[in-house]
PDB file of N, CA and C in Angstrom:
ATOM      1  N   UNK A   1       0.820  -1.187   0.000  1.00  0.00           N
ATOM      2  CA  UNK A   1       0.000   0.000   0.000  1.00  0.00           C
ATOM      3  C   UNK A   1       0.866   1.254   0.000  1.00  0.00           C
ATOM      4  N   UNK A   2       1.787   1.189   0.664  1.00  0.00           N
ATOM      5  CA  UNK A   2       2.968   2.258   1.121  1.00  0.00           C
ATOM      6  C   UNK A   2       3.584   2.168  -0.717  1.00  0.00           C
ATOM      7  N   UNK A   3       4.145   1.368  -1.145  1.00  0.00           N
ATOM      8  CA  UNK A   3       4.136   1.975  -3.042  1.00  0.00           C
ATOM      9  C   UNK A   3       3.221   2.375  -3.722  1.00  0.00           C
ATOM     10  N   UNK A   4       2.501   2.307  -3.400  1.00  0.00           N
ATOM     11  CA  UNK A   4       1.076   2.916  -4.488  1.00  0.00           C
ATOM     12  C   UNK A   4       0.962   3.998  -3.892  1.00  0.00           C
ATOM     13  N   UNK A   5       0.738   4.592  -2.298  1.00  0.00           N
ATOM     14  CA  UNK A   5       0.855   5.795  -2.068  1.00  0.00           C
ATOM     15  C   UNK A   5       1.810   6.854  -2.885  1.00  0.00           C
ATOM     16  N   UNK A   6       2.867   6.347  -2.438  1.00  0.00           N
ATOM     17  CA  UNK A   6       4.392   6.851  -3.210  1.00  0.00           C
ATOM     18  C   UNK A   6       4.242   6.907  -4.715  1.00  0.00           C
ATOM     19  N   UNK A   7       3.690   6.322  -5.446  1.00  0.00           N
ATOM     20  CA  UNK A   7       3.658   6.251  -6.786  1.00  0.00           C
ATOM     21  C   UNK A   7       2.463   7.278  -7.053  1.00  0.00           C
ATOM     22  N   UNK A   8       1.492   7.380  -6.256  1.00  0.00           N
ATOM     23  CA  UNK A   8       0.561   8.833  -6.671  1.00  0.00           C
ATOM     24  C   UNK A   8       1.111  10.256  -6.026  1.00  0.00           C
ATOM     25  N   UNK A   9       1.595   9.948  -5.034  1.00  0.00           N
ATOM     26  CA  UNK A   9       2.349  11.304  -4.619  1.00  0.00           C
ATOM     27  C   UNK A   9       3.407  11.656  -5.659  1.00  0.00           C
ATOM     28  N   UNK A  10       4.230  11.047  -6.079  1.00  0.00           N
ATOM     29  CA  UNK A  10       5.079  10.820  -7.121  1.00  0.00           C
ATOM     30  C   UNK A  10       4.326  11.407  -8.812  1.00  0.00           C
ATOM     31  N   UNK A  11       3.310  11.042  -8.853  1.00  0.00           N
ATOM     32  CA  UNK A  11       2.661  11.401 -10.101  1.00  0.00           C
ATOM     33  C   UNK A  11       2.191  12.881  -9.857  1.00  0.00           C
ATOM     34  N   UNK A  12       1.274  12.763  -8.513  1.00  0.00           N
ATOM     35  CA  UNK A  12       1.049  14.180  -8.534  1.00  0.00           C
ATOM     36  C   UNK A  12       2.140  15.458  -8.456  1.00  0.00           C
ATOM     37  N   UNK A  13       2.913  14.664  -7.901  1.00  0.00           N
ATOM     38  CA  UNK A  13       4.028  15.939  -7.881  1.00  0.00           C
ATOM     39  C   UNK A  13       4.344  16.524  -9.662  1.00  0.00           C
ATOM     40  N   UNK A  14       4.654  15.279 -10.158  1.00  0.00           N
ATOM     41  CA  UNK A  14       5.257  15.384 -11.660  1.00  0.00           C
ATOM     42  C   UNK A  14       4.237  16.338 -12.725  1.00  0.00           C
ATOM     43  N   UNK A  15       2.732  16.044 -12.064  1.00  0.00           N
ATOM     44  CA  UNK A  15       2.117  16.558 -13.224  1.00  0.00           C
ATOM     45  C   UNK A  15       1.796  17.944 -12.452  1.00  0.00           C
ATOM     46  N   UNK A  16       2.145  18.378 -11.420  1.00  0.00           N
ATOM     47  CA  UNK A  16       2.076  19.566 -10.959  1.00  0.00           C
ATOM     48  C   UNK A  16       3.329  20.504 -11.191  1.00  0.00           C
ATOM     49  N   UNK A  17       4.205  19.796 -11.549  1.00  0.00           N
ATOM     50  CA  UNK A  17       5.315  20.427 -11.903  1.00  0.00           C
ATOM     51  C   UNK A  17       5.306  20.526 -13.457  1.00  0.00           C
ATOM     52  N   UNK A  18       5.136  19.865 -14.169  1.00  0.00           N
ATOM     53  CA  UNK A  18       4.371  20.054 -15.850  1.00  0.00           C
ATOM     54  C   UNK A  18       3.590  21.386 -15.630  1.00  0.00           C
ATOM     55  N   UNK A  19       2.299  21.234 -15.304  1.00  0.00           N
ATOM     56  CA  UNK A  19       1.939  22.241 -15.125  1.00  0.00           C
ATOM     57  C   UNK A  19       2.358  23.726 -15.029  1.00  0.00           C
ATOM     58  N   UNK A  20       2.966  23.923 -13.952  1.00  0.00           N
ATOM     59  CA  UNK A  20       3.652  25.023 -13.775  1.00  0.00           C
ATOM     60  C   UNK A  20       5.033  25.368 -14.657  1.00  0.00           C
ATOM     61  N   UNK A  21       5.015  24.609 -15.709  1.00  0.00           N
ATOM     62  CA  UNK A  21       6.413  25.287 -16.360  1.00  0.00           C
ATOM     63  C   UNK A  21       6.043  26.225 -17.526  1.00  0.00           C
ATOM     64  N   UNK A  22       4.833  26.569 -17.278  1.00  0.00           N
ATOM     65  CA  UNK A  22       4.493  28.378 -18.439  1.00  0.00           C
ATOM     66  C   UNK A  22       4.556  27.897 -19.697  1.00  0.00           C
ATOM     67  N   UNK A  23       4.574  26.722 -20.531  1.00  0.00           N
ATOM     68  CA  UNK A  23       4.167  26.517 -21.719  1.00  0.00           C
ATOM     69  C   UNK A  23       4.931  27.739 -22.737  1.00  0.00           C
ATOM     70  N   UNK A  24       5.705  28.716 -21.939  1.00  0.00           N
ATOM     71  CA  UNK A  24       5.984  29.665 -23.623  1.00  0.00           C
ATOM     72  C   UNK A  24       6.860  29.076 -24.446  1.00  0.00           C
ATOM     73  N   UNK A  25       6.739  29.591 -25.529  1.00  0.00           N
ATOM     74  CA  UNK A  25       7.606  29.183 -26.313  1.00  0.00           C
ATOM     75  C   UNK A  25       9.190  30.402 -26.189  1.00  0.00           C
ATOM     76  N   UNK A  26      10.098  30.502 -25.620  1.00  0.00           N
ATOM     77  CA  UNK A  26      11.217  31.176 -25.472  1.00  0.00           C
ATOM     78  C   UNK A  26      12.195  31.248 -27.292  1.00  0.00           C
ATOM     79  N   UNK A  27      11.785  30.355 -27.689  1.00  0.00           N
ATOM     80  CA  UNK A  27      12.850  30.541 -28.690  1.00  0.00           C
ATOM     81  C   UNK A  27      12.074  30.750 -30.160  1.00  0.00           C
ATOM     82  N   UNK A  28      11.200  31.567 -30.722  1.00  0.00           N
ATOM     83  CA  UNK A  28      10.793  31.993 -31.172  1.00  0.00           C
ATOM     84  C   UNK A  28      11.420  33.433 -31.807  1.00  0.00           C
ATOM     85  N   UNK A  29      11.755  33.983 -33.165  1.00  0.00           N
ATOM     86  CA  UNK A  29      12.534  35.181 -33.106  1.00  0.00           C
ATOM     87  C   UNK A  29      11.438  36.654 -32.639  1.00  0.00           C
ATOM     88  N   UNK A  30      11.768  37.492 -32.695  1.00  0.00           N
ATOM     89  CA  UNK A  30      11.726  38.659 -32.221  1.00  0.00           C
ATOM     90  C   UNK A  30      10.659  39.468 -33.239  1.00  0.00           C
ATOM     91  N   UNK A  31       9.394  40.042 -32.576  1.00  0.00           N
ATOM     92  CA  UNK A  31       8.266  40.393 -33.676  1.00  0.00           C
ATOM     93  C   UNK A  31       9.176  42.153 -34.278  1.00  0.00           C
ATOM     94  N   UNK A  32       8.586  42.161 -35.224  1.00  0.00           N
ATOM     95  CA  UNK A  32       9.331  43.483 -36.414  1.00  0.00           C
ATOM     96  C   UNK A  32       8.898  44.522 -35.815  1.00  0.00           C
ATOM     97  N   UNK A  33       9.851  45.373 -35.774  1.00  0.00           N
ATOM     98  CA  UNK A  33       9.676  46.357 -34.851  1.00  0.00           C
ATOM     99  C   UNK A  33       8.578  47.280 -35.727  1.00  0.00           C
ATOM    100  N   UNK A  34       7.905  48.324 -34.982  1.00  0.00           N
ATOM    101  CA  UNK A  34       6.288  49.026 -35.340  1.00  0.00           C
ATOM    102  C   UNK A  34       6.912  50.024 -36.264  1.00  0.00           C
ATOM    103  N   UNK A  35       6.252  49.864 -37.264  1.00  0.00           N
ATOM    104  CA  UNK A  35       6.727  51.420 -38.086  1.00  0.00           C
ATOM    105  C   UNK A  35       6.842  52.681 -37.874  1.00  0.00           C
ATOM    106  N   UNK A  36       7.805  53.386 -38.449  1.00  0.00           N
ATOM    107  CA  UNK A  36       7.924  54.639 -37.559  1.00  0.00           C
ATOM    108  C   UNK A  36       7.006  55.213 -37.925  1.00  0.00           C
ATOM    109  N   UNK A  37       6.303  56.387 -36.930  1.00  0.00           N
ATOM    110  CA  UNK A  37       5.097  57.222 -37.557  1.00  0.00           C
ATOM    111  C   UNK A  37       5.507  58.335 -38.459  1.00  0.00           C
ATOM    112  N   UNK A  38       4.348  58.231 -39.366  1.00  0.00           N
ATOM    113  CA  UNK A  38       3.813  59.367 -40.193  1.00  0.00           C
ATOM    114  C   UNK A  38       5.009  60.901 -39.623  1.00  0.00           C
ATOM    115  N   UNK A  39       5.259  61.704 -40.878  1.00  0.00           N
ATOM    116  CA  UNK A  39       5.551  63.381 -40.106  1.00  0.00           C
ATOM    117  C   UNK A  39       4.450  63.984 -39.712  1.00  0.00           C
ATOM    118  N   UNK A  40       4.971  64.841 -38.916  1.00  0.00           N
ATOM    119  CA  UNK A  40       3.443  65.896 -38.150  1.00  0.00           C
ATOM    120  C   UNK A  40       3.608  66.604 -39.232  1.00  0.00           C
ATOM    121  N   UNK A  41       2.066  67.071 -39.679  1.00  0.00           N
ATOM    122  CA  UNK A  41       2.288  67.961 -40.402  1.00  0.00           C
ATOM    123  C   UNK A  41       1.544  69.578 -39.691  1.00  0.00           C
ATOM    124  N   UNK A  42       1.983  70.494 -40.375  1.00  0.00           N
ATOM    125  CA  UNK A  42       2.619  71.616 -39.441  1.00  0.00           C
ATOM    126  C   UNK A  42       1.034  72.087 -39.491  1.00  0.00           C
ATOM    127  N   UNK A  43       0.376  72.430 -38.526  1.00  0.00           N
ATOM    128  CA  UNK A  43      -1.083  72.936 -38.093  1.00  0.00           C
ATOM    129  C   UNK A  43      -1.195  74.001 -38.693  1.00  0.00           C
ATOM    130  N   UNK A  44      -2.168  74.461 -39.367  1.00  0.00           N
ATOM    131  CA  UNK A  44      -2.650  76.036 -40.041  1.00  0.00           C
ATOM    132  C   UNK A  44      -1.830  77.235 -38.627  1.00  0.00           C
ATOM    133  N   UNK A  45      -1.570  78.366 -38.974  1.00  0.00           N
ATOM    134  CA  UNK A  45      -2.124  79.426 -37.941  1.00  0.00           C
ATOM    135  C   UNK A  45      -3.168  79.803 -37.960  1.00  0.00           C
ATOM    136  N   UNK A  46      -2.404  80.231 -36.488  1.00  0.00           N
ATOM    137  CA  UNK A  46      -4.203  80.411 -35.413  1.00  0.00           C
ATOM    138  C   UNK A  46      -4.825  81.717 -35.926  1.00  0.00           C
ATOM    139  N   UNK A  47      -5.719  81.863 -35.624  1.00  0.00           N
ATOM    140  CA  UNK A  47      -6.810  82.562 -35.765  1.00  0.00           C
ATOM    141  C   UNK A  47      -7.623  83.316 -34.663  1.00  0.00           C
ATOM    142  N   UNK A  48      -7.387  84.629 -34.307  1.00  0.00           N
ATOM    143  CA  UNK A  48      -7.933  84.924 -33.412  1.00  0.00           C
ATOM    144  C   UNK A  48      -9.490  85.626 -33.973  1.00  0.00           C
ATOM    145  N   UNK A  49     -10.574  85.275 -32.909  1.00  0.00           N
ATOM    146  CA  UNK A  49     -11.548  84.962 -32.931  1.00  0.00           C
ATOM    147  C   UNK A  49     -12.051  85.231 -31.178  1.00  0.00           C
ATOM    148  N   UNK A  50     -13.168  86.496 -31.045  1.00  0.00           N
ATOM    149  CA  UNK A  50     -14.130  86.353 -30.327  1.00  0.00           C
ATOM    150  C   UNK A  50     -14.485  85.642 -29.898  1.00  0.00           C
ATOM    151  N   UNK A  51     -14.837  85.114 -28.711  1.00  0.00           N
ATOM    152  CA  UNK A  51     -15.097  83.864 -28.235  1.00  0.00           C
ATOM    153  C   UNK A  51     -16.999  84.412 -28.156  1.00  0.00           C
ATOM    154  N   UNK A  52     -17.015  85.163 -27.544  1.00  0.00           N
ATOM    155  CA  UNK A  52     -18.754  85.472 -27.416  1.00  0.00           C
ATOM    156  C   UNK A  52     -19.491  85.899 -28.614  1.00  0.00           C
ATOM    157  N   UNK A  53     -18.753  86.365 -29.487  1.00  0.00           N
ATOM    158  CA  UNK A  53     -19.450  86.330 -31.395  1.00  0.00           C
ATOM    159  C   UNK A  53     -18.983  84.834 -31.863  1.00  0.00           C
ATOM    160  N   UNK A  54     -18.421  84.264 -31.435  1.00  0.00           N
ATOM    161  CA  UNK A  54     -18.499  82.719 -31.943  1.00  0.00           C
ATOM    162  C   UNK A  54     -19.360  82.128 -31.602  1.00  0.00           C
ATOM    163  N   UNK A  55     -19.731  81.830 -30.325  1.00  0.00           N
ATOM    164  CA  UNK A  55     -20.222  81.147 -29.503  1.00  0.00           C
ATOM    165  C   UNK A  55     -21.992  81.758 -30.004  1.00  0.00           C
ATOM    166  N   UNK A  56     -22.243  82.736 -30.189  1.00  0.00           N
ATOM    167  CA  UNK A  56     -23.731  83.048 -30.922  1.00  0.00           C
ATOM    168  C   UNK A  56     -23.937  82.671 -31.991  1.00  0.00           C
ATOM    169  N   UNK A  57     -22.761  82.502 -33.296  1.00  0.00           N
ATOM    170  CA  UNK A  57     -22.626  82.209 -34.252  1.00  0.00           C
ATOM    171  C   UNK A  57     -23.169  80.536 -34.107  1.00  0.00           C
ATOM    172  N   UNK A  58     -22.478  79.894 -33.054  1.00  0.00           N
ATOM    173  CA  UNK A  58     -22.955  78.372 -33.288  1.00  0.00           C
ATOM    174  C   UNK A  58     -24.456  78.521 -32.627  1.00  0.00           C
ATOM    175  N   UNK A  59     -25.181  79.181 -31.987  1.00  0.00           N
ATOM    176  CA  UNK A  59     -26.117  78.591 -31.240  1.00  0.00           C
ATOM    177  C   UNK A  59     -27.308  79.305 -32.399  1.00  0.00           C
ATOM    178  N   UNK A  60     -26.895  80.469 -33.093  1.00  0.00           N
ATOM    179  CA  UNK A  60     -28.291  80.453 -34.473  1.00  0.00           C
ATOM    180  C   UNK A  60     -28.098  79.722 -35.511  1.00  0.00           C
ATOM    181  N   UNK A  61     -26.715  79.067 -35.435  1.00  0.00           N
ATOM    182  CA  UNK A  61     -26.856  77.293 -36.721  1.00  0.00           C
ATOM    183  C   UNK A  61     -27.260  76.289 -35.994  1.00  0.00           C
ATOM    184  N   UNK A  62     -27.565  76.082 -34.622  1.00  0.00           N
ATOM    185  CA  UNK A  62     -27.504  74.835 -34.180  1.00  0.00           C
ATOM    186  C   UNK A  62     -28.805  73.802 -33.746  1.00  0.00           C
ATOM    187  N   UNK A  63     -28.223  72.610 -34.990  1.00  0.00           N
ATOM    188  CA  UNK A  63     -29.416  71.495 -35.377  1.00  0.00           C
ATOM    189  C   UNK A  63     -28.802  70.894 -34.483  1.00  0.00           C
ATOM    190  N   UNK A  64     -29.793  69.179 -35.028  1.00  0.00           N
ATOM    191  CA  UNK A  64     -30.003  67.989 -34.161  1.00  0.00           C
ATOM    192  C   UNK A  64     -28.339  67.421 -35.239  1.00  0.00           C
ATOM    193  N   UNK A  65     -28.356  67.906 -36.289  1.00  0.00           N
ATOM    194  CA  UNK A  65     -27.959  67.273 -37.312  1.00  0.00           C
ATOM    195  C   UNK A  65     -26.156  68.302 -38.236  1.00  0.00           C
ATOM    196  N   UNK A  66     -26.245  69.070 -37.347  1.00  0.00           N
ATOM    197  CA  UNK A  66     -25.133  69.907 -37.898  1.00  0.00           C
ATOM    198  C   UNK A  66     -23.615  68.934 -37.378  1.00  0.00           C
ATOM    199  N   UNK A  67     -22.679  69.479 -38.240  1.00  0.00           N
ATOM    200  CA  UNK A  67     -21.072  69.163 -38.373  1.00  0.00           C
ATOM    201  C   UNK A  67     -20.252  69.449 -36.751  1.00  0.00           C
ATOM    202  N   UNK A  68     -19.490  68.910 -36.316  1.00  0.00           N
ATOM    203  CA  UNK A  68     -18.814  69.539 -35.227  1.00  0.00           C
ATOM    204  C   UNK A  68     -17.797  70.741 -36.206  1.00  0.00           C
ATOM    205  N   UNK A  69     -17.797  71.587 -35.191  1.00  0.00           N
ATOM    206  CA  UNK A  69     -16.720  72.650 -35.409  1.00  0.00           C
ATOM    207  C   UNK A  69     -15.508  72.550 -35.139  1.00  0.00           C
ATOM    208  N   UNK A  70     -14.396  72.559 -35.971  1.00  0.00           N
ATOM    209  CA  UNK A  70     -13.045  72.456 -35.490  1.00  0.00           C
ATOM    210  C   UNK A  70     -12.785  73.626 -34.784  1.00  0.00           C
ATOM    211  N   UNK A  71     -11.767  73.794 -33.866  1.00  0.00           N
ATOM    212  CA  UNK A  71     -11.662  75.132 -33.200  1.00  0.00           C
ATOM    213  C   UNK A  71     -10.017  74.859 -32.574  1.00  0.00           C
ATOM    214  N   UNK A  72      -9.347  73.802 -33.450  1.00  0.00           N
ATOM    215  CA  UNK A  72      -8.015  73.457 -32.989  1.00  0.00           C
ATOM    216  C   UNK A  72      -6.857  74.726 -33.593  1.00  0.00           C
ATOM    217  N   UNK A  73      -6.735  75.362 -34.308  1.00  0.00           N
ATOM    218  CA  UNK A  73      -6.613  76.429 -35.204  1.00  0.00           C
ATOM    219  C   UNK A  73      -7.014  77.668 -34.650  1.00  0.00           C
ATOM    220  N   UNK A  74      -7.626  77.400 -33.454  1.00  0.00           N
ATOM    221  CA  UNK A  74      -8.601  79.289 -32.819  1.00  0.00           C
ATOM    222  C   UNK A  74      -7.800  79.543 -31.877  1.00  0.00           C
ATOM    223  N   UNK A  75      -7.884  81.210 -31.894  1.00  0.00           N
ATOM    224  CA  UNK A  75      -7.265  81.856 -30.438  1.00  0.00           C
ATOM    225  C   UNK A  75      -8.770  81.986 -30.095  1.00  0.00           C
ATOM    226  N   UNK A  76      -8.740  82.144 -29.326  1.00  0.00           N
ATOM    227  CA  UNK A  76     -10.179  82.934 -28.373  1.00  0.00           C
ATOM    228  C   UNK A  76      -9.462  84.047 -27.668  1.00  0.00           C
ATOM    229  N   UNK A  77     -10.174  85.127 -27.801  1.00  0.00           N
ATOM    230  CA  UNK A  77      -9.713  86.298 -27.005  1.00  0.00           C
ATOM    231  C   UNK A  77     -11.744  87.046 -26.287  1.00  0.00           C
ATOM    232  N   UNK A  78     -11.252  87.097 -25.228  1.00  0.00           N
ATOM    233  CA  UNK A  78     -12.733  87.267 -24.182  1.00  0.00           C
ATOM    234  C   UNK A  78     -13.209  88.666 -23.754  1.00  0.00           C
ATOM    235  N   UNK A  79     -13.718  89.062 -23.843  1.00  0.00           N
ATOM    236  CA  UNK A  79     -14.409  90.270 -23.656  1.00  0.00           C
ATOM    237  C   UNK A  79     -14.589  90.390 -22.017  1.00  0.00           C
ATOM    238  N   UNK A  80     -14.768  91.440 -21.414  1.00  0.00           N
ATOM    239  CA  UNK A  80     -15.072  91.699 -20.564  1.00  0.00           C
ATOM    240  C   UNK A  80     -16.538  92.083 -20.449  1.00  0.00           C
ATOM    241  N   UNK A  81     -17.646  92.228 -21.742  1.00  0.00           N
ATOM    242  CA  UNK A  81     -18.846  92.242 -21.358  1.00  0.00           C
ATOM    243  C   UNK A  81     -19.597  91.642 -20.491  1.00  0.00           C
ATOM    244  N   UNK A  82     -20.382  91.572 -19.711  1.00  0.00           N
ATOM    245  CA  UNK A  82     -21.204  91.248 -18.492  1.00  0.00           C
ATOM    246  C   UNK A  82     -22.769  90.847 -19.721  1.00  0.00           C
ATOM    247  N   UNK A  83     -22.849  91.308 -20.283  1.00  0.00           N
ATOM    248  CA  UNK A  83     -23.752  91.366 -21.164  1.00  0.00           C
ATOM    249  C   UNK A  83     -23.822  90.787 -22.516  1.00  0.00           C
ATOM    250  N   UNK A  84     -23.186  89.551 -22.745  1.00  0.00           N
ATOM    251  CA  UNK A  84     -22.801  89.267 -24.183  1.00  0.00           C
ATOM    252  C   UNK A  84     -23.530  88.509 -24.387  1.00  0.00           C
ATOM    253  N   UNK A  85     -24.266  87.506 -23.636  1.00  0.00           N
ATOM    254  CA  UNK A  85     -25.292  86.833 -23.778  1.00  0.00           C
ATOM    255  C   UNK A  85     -26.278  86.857 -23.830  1.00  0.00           C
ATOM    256  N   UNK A  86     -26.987  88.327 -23.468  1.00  0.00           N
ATOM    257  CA  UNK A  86     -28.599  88.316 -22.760  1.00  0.00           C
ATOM    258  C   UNK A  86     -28.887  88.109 -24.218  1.00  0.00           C
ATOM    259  N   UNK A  87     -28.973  88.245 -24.998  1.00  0.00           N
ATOM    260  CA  UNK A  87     -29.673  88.156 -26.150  1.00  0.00           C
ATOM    261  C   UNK A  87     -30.237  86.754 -26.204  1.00  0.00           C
ATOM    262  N   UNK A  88     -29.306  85.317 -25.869  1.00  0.00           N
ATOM    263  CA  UNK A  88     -30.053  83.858 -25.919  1.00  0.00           C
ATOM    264  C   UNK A  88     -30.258  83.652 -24.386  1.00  0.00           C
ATOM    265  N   UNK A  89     -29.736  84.392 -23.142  1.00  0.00           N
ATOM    266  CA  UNK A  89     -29.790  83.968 -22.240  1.00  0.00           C
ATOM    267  C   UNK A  89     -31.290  84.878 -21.418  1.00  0.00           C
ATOM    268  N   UNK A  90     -31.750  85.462 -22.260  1.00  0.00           N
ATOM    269  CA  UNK A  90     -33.084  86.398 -21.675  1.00  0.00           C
ATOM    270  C   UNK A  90     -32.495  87.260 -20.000  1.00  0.00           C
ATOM    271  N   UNK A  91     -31.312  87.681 -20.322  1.00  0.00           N
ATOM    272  CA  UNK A  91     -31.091  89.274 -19.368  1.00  0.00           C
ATOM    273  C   UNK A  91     -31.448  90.145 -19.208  1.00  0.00           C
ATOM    274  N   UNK A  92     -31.503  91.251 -18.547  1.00  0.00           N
ATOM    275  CA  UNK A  92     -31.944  92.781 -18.942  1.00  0.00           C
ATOM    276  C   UNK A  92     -31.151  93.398 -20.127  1.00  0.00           C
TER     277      UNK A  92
END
């Protein structure tokens, strides 16, 4: 009985040690390195632009169904009016 114990302790050890040896493959060569990227190409200049005459400009075009606006290309320069909105925002 004492060999047959020994002979499954013995097995289990072996196939627990199979187990645990990570299956990779190590000797496989080396994947191709990623292509280099694209050149940047050089961004328009900016554009300075009202931010509160813009910002009215989109809200009397604006559908369910209109384009996004690029605005990567914009300066915004801000007014100090207190008042630039009442017109959509119903102010005095």
């Amino acid at each position: 009985m004492k060999s047959h114990a020994r002979l499954s302790l013995l097995l289990t050890v072996a196939l627990a040690v199979t187990a645990c040896s990570g299956g990779s493959n190590n000797s496989s060569p080396n994947p191709a390195p990623a292509p280099a990227p694209p050149p940047a190409t050089t961004p328009p200049p900016a554009v300075d632009t009202v931010f509160s005459t813009f910002v009215l400009g989109l809200i009397g075009q604006t559908s369910e169904t209109s384009t996004p606006v690029d605005i990567n290309s914009t300066n915004f320069t801000f007014s100090e009016d207190a008042n630039a909105f009442n017109s959509v925002l119903g102010g005095p």
